[in-house]
N, C-alpha and C. Protein backbone atom coordinates (compact mmCIF):
# COMPACT_ATOMS: atom_id res chain seq x y z
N UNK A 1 112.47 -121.13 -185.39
CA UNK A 1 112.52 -122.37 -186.11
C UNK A 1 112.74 -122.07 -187.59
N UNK A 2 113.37 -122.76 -188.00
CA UNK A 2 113.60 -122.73 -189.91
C UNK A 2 113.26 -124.27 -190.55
N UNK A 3 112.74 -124.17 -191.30
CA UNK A 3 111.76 -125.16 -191.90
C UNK A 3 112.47 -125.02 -193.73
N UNK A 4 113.10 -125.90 -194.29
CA UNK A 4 113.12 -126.15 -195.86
C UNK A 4 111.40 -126.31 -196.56
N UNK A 5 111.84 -125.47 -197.76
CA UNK A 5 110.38 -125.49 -198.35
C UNK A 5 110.90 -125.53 -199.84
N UNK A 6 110.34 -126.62 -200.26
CA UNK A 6 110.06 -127.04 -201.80
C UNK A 6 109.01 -126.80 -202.35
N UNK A 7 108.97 -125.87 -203.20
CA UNK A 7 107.96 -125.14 -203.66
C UNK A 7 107.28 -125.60 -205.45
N UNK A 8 108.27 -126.20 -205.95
CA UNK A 8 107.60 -126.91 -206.94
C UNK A 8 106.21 -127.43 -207.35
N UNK A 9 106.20 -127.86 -208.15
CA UNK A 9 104.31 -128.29 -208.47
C UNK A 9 103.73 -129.06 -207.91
N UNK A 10 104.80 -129.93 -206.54
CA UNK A 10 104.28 -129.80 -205.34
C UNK A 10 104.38 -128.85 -203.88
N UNK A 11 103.45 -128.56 -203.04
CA UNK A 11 104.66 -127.76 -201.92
C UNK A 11 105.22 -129.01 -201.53
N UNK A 12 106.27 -128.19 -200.48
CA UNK A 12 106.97 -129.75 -199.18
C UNK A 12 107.47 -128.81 -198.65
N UNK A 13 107.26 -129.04 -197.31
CA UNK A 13 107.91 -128.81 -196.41
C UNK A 13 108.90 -129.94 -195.30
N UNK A 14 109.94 -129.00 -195.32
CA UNK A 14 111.15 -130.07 -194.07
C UNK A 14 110.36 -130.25 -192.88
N UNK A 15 111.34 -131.16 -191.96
CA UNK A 15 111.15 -130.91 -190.76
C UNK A 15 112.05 -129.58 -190.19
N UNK A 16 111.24 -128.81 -189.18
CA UNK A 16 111.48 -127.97 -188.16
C UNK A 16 112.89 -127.83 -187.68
N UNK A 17 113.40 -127.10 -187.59
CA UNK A 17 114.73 -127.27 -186.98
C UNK A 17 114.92 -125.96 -186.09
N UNK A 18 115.31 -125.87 -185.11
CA UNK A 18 115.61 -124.63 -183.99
C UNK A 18 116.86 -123.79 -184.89
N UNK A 19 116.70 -122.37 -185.19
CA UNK A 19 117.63 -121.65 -185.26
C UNK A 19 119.14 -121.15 -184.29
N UNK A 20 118.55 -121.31 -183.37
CA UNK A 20 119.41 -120.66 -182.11
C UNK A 20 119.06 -120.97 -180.90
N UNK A 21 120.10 -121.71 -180.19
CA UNK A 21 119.81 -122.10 -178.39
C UNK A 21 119.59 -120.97 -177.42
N UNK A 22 118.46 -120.74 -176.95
CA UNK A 22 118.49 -118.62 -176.42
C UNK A 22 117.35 -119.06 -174.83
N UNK A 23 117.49 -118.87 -173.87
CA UNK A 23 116.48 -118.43 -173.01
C UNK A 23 116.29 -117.21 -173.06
N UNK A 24 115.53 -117.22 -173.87
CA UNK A 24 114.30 -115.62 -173.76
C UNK A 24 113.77 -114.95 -172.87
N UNK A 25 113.67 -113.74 -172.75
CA UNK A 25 112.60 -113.37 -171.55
C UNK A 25 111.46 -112.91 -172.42
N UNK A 26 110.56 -112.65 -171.64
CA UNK A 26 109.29 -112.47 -172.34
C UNK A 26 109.12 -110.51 -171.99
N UNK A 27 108.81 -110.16 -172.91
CA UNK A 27 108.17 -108.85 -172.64
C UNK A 27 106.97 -108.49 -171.59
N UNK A 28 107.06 -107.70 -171.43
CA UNK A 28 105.75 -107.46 -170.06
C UNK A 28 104.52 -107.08 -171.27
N UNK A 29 104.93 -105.71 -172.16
CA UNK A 29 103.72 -105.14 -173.44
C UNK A 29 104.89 -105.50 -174.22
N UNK A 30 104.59 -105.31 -175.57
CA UNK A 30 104.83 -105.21 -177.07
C UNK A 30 105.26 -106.71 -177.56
N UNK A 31 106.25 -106.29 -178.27
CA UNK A 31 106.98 -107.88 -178.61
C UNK A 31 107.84 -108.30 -177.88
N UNK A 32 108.36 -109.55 -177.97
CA UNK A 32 109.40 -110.19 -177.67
C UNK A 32 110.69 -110.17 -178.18
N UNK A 33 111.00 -109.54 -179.45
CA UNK A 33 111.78 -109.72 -180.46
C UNK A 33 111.57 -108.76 -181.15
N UNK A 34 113.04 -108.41 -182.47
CA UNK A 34 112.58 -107.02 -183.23
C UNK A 34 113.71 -108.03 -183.90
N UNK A 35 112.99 -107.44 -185.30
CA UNK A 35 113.63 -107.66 -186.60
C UNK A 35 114.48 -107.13 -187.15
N UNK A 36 115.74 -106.42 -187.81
CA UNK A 36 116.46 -105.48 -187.92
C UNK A 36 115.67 -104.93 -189.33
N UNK A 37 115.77 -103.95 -190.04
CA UNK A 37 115.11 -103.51 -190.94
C UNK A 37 116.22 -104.10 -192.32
N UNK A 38 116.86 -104.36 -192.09
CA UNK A 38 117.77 -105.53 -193.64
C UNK A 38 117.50 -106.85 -193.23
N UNK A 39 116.59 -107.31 -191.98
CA UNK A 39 115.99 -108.62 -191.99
C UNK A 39 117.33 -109.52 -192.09
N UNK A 40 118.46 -109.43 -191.40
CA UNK A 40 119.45 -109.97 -191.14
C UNK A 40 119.68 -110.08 -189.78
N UNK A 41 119.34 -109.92 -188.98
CA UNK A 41 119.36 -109.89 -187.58
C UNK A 41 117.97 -110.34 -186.29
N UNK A 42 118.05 -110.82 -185.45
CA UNK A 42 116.98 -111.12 -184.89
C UNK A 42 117.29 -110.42 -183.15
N UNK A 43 116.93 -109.36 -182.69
CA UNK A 43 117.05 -108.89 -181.53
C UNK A 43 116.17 -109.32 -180.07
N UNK A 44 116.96 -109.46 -179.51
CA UNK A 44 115.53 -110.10 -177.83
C UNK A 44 116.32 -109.79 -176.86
N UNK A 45 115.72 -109.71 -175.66
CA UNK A 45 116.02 -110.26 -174.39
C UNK A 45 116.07 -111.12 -173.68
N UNK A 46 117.70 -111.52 -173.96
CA UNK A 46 117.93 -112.84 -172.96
C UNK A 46 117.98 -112.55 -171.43
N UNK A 47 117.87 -113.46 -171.02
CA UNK A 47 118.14 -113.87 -169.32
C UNK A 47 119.57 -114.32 -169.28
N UNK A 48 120.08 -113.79 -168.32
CA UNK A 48 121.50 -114.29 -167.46
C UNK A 48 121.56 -115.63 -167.79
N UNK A 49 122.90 -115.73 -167.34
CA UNK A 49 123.26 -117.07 -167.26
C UNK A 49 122.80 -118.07 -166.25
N UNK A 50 122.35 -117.68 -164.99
CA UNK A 50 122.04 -117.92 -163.87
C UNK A 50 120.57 -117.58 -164.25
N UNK A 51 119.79 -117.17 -165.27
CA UNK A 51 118.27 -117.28 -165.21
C UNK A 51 117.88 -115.64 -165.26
N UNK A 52 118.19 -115.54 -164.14
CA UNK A 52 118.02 -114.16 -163.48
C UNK A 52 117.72 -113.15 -165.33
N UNK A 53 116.80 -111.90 -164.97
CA UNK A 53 116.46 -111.22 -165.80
C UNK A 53 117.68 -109.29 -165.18
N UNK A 54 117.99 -109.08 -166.18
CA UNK A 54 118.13 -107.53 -166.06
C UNK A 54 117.66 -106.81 -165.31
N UNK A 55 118.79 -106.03 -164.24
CA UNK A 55 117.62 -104.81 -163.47
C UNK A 55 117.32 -104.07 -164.30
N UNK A 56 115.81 -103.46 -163.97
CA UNK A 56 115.49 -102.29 -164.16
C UNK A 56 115.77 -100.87 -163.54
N UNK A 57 115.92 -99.75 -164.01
CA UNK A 57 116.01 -98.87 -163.19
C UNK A 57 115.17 -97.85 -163.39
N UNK A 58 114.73 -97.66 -162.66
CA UNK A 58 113.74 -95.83 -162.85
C UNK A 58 114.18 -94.49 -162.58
N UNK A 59 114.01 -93.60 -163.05
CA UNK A 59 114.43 -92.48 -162.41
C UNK A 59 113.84 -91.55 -162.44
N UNK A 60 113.36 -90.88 -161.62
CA UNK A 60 112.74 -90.02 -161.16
C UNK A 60 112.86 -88.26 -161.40
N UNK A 61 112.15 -87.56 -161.98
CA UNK A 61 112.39 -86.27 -162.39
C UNK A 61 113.72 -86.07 -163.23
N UNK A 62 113.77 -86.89 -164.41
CA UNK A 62 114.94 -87.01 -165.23
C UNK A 62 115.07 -86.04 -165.94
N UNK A 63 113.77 -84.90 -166.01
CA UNK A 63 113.82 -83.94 -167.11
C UNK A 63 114.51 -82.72 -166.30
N UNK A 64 114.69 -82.79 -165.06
CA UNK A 64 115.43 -81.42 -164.11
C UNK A 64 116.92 -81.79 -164.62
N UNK A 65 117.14 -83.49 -164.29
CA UNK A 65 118.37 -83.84 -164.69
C UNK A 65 118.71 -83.60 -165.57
N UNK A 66 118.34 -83.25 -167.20
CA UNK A 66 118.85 -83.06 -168.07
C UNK A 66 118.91 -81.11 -167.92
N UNK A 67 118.09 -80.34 -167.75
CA UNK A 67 118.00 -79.04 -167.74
C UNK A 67 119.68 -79.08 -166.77
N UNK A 68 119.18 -79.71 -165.73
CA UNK A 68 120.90 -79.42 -164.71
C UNK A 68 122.19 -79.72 -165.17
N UNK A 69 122.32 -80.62 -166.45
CA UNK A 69 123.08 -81.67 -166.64
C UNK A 69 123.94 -82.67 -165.70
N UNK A 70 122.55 -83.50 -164.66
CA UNK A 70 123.46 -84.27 -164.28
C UNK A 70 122.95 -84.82 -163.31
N UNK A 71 123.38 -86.32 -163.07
CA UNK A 71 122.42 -87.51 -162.67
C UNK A 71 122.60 -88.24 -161.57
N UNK A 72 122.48 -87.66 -160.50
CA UNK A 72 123.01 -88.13 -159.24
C UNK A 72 122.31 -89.12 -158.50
N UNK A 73 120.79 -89.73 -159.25
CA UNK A 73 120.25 -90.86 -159.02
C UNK A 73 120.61 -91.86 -159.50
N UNK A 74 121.29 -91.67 -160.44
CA UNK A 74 121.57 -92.98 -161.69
C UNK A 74 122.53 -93.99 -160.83
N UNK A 75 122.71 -95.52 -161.04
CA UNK A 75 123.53 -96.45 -160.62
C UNK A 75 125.10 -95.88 -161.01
């Protein structure tokens, strides 16, 4: 949300207004969102178009894979 603020020798504040139309997903731990470090950017995880969230993938003994170079579990 972005909000106008008049800060003069009175405050005021606007009404509320939505920045960006986004279905979010929610994080399982940490945040939801990351800030870029020049605070010009706003990073998240959206959901599909259809809703649906991102597979995950795991992989298993990834550190042989890297000693071997090479990933014959991966998608």
């Amino acid at each position: 949300m972005s909000v106008a603020v008049k800060a003069d020798d009175k405050f005021e504040a606007g009404v509320p207004q939505p920045l960006f139309d986004a279905t979010l997903a929610r994080a399982v731990r940490g945040d939801d969102y990351l800030v870029s470090k020049d605070g010009q950017r706003l990073m998240f995880i959206s959901r599909g178009t259809d809703g649906s969230l991102p597979p995950i993938h795991v992989i298993l003994n990834w550190f042989a894979g890297m000693v071997n170079n090479r990933y014959e579990t991966m998608p």
